[in-house]
Protein backbone atom coordinates (compact mmCIF):
# COMPACT_ATOMS: atom_id res chain seq x y z
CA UNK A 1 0.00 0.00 0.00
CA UNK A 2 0.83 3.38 -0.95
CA UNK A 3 -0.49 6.95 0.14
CA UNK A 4 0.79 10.02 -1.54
CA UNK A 5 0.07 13.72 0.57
CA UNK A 6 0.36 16.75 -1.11
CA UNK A 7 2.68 19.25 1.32
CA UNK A 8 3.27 22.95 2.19
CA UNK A 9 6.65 22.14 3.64
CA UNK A 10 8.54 18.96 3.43
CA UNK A 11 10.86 19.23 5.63
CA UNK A 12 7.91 19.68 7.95
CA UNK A 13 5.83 16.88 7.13
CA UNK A 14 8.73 14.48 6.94
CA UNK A 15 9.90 15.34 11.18
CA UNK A 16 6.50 15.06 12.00
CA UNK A 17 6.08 11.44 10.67
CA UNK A 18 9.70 10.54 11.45
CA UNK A 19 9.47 11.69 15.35
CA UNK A 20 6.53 11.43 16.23
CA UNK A 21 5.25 8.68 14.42
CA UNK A 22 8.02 6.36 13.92
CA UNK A 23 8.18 6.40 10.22
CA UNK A 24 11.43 5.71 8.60
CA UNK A 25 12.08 8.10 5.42
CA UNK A 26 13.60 5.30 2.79
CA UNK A 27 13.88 7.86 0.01
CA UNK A 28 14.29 11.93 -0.47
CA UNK A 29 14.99 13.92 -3.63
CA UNK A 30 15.51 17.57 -2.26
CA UNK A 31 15.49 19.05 -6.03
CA UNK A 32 11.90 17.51 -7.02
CA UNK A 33 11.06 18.04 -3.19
CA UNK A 34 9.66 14.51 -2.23
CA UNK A 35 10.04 11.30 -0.22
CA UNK A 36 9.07 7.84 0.60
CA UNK A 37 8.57 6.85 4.14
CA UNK A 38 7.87 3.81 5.37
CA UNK A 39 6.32 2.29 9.24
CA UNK A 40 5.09 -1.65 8.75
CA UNK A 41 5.02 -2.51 5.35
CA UNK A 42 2.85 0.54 4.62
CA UNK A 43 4.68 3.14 2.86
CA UNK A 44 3.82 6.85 2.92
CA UNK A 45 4.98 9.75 -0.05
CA UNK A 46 5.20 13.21 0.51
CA UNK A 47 5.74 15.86 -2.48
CA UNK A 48 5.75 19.53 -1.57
CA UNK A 49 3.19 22.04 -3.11
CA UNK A 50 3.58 25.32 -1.33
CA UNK A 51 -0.19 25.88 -3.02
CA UNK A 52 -1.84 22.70 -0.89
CA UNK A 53 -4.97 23.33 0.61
CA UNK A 54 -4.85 22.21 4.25
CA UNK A 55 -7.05 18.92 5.09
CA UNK A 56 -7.85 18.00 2.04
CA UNK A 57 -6.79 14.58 0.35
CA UNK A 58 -6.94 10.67 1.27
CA UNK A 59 -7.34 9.59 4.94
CA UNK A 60 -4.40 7.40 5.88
CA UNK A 61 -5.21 4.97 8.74
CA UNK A 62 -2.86 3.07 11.14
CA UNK A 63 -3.59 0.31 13.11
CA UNK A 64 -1.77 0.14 16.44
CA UNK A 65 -1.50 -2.91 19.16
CA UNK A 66 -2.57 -0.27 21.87
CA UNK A 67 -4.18 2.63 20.96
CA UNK A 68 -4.76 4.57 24.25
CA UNK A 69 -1.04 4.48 24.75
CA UNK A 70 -0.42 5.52 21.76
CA UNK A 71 -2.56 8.45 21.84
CA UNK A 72 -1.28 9.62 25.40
CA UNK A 73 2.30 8.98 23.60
CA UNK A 74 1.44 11.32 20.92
CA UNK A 75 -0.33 14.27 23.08
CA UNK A 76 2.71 14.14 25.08
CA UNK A 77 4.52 14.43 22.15
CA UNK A 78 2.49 17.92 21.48
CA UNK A 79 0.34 16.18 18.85
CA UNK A 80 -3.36 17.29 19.35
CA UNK A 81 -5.06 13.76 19.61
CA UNK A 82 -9.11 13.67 19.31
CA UNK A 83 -10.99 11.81 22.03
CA UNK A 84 -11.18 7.68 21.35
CA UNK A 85 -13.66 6.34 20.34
CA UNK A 86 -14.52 2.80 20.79
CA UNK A 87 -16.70 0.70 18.95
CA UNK A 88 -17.78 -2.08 21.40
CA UNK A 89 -16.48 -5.52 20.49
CA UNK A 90 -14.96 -4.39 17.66
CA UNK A 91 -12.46 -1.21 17.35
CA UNK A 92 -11.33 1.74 18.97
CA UNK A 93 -10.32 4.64 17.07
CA UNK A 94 -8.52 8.32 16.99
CA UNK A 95 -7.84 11.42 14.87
CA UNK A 96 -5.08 13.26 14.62
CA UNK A 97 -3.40 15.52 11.98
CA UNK A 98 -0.08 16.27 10.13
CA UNK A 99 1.14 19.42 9.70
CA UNK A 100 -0.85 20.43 6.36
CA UNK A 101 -4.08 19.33 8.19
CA UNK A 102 -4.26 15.91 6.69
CA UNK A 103 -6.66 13.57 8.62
CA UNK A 104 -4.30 10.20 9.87
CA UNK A 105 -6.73 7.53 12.03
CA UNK A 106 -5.42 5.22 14.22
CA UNK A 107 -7.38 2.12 15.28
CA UNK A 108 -6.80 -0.51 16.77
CA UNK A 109 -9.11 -3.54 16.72
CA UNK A 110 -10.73 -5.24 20.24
């Protein structure tokens, strides 16, 4: 699986996944401004367009072994985290956003 965001600032987007997500960044090419991260098989490209318009684009969703840590993890981090939501018997899930305002949702299945 591959997700492509559009980006005001790469640099930007590419710390924020990298540190506080855990992504690794597998490939970069500073003169076309894009790279290719990577966190569990999935991988995840950024290319910069100083014209994006914030929040809009795909949804990328994570699953996670332990989502409630995950989101205390990332609000410490300084990552506004919404509030969980759990599906009984089934998932629990939470929104947060990149930089640019695009939507990432982590779940994790109970």
């Amino acid at each position: 699986m591959n997700v492509w965001y559009q980006v005001s600032d790469l640099d930007a987007a590419c710390r924020f996944y990298v540190e506080r997500l855990g992504f690794a960044e597998r490939y970069r090419d500073d003169e076309d401004r894009w790279a290719r991260l990577e966190l569990g098989g999935v991988e995840l490209s950024l290319t910069e367009d100083p014209n994006v318009v914030m929040g809009e684009g795909i949804m990328f969703t994570a699953d996670v072994a332990n989502l409630k840590d995950e989101a205390e993890r990332l609000r410490a981090a300084g990552v506004d985290v919404s509030t969980v939501i759990e599906i009984p018997g089934s998932m629990r899930l939470v929104d947060i956003e990149d930089p640019d305002g695009n939507r990432i949702q982590l779940t994790e299945e109970i």
